[in-house]
Protein backbone atom coordinates (compact mmCIF):
# COMPACT_ATOMS: atom_id res chain seq x y z
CA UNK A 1 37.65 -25.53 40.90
CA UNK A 2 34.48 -27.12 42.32
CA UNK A 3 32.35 -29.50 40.21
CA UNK A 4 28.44 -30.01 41.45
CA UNK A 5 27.08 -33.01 40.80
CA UNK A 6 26.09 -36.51 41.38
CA UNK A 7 28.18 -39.68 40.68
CA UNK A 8 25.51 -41.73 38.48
CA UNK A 9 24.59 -38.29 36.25
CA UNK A 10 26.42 -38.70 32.08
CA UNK A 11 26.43 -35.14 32.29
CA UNK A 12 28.33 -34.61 35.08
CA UNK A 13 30.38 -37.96 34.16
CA UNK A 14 31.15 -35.75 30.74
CA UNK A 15 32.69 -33.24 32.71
CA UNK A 16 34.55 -35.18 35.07
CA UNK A 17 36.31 -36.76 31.81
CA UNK A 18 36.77 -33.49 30.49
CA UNK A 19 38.62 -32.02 33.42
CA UNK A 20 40.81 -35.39 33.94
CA UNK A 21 41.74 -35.46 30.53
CA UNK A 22 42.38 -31.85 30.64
CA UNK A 23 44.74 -32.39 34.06
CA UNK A 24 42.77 -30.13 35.72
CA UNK A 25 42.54 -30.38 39.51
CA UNK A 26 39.15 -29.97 41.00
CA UNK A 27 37.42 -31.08 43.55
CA UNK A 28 33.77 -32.80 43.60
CA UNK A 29 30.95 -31.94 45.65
CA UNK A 30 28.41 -35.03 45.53
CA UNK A 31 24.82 -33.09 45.47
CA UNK A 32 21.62 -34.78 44.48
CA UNK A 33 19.57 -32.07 42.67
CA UNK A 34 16.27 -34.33 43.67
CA UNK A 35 15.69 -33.66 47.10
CA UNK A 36 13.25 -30.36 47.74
CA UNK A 37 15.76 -28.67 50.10
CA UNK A 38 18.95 -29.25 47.66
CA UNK A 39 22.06 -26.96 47.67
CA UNK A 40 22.27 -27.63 43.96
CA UNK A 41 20.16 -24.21 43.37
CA UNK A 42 22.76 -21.87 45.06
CA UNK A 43 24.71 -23.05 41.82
CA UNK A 44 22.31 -23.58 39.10
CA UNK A 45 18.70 -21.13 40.05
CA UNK A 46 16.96 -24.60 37.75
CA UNK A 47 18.37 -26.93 40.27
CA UNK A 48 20.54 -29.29 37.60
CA UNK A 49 23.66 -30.44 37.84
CA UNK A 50 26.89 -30.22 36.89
CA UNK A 51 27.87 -26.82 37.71
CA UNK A 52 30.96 -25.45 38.02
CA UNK A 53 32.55 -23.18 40.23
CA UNK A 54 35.93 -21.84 38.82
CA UNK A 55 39.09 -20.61 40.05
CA UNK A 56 37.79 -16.99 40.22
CA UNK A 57 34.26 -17.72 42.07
CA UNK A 58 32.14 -17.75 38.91
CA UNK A 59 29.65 -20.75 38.45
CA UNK A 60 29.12 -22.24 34.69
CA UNK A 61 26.26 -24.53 33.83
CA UNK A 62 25.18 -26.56 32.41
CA UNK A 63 27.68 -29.32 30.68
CA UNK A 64 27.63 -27.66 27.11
CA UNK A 65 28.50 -24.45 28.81
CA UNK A 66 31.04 -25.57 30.68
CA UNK A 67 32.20 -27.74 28.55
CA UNK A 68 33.12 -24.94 25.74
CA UNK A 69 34.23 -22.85 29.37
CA UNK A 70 36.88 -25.33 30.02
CA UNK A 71 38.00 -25.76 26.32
CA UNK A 72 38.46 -21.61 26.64
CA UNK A 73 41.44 -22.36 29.36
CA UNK A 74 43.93 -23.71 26.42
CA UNK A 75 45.01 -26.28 28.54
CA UNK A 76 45.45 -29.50 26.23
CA UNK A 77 43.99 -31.07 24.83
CA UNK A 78 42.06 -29.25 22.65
CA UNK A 79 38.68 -31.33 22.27
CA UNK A 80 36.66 -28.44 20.58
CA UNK A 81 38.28 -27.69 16.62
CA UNK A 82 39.55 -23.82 16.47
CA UNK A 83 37.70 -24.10 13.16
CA UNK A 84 34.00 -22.85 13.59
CA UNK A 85 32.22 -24.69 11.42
CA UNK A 86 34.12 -28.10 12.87
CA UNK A 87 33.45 -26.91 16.11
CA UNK A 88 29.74 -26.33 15.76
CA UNK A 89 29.74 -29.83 13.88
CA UNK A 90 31.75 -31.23 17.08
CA UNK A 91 28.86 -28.93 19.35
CA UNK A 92 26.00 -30.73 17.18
CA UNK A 93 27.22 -33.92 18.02
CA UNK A 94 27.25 -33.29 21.21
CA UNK A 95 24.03 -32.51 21.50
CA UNK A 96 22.85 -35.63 19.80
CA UNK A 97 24.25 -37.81 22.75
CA UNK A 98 23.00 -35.48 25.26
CA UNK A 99 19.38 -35.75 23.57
CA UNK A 100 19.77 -39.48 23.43
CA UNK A 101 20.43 -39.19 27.75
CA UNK A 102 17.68 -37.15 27.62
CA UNK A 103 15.14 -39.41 26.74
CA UNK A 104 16.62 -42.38 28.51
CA UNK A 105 16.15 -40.51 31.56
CA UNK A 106 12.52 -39.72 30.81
CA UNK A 107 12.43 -43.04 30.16
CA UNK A 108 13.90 -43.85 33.36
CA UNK A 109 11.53 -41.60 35.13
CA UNK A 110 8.34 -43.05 33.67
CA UNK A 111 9.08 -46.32 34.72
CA UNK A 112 9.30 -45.23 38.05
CA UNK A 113 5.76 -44.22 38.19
CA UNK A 114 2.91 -46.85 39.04
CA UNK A 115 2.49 -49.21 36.01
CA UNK A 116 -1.05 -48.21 35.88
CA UNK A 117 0.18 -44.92 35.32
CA UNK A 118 2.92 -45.35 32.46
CA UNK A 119 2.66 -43.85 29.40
CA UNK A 120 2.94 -46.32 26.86
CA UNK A 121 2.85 -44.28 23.84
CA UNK A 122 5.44 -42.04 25.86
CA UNK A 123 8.11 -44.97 26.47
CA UNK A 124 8.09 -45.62 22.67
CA UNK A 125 8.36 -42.17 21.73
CA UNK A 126 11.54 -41.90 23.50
CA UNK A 127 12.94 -45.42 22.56
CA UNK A 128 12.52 -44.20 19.00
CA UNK A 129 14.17 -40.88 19.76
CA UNK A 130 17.07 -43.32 21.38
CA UNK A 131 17.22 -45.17 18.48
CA UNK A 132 17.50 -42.48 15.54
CA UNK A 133 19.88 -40.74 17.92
CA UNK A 134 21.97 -43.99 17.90
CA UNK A 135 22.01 -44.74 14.44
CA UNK A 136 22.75 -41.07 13.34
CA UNK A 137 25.84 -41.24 15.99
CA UNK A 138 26.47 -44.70 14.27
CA UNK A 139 26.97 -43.07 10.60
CA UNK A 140 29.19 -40.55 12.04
CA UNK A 141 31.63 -42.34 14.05
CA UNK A 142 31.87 -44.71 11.18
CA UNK A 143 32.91 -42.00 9.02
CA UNK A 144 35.95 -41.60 11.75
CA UNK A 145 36.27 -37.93 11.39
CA UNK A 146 34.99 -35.96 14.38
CA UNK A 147 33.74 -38.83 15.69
CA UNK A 148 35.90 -41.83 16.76
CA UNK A 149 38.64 -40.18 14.74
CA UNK A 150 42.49 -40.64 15.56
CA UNK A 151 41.93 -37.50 18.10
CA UNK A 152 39.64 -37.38 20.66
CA UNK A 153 37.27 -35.03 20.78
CA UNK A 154 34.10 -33.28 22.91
CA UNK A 155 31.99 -35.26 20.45
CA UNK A 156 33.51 -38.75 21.64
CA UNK A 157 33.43 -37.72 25.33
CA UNK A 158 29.99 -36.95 25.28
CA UNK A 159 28.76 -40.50 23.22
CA UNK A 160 30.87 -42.66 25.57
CA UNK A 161 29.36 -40.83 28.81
CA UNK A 162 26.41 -41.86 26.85
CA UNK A 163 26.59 -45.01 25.83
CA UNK A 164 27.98 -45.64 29.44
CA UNK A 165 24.37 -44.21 31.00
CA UNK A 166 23.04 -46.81 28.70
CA UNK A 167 25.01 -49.47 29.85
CA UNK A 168 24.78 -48.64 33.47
CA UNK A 169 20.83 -48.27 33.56
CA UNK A 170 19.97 -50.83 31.06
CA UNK A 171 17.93 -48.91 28.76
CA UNK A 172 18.48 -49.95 25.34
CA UNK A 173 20.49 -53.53 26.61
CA UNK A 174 20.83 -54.04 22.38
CA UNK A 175 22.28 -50.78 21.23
CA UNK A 176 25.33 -52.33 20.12
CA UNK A 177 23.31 -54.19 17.68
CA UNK A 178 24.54 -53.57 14.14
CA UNK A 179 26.76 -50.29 15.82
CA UNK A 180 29.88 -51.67 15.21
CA UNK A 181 31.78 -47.83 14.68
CA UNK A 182 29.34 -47.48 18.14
CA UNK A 183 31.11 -50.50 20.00
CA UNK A 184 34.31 -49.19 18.69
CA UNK A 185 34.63 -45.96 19.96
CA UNK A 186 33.34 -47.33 23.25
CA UNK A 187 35.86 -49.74 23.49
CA UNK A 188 38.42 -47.52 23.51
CA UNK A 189 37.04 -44.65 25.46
CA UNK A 190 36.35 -47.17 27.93
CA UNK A 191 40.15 -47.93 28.40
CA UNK A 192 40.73 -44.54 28.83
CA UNK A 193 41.61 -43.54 33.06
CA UNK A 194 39.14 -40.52 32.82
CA UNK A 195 36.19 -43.16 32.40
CA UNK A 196 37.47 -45.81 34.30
CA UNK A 197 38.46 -43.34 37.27
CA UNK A 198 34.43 -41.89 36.34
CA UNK A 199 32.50 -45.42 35.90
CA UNK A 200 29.18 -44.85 38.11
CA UNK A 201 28.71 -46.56 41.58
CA UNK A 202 26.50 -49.92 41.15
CA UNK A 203 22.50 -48.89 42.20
């Protein structure tokens, strides 16, 4: 298999994790999906990465996609539940830490722009949308049920790769403020080879 990405992306980072903790060998093409002339849209026609190019030539994108394509393989371990409902819970969650990246790379990109030309208004909008995210993960992995449970699941690959993007660009520097099921989970993921083989190159 052939993973499309960039090193410093969470969503690529996600899948990276996924296939390591799945065993899976694969092998990484570094792409930035920036530059006007990139590769990245023979794989993706939107020009995002990752992407995935399997076994039989097919390409998956993006990470929630192939994400649920490489749970389909039933190589262990199983990080989506066979149950539907659990699975669209564990799905849900997923999407909340992908929203919070979201918005700390629009945050990310704003600041890039002249500061006579930030959108104030815009950077809080998206700090508060980081911060409800954050605090509805919070609940959840201190419930310790698909979230920072005894098994690991999509749900706790996805808020580590997260909380690592947060970590690694500085974003919210206090999100670990009163997130103690937060810090947890992080803690441990953290320990794990597939994120310390996957921890971002230093800017």
């Amino acid at each position: 298999m052939k993973l499309i990405g960039n090193y410093t992306s969470p969503f690529v980072r996600k899948i990276s994790v996924i296939m390591l903790e799945k065993g899976i060998t694969f092998e990484f093409i570094n792409e930035s999906p920036w530059s006007p002339e990139s590769p990245v849209t023979r794989y993706n026609p939107l020009s995002k990465v990752p992407a995935l190019m399997d076994d039989n030539g097919d390409i998956w994108y993006d990470s929630p996609i192939i994400a649920a394509y490489l749970d389909t393989l039933g190589i262990r371990p199983a990080l989506i539940p066979t149950d539907n409902l659990q699975a669209l819970k564990v799905r849900q969650l997923e999407a909340l830490a992908d929203g919070v990246c979201d918005a700390a790379l629009i945050i990310l990109r704003e600041q890039m722009r002249p500061a006579e030309r930030q959108l104030d208004s815009e950077l809080q909008r998206q700090q508060a949308k980081i911060q409800r995210g954050l605090d509805a993960l919070e609940r959840e992995a201190a419930q310790g049920i698909l979230l920072n449970g005894e098994t690991v699941t999509l749900a706790d690959i996805a808020t580590a790769c997260t909380l690592g993007y947060l970590n690694f660009r500085s974003v919210v520097p206090d999100w670990s403020h009163d997130r103690p099921a937060l810090v947890t989970l992080a803690e441990k993921l953290f320990q794990r080879e597939s994120f310390t083989r996957t921890v971002p190159p230093a800017a």
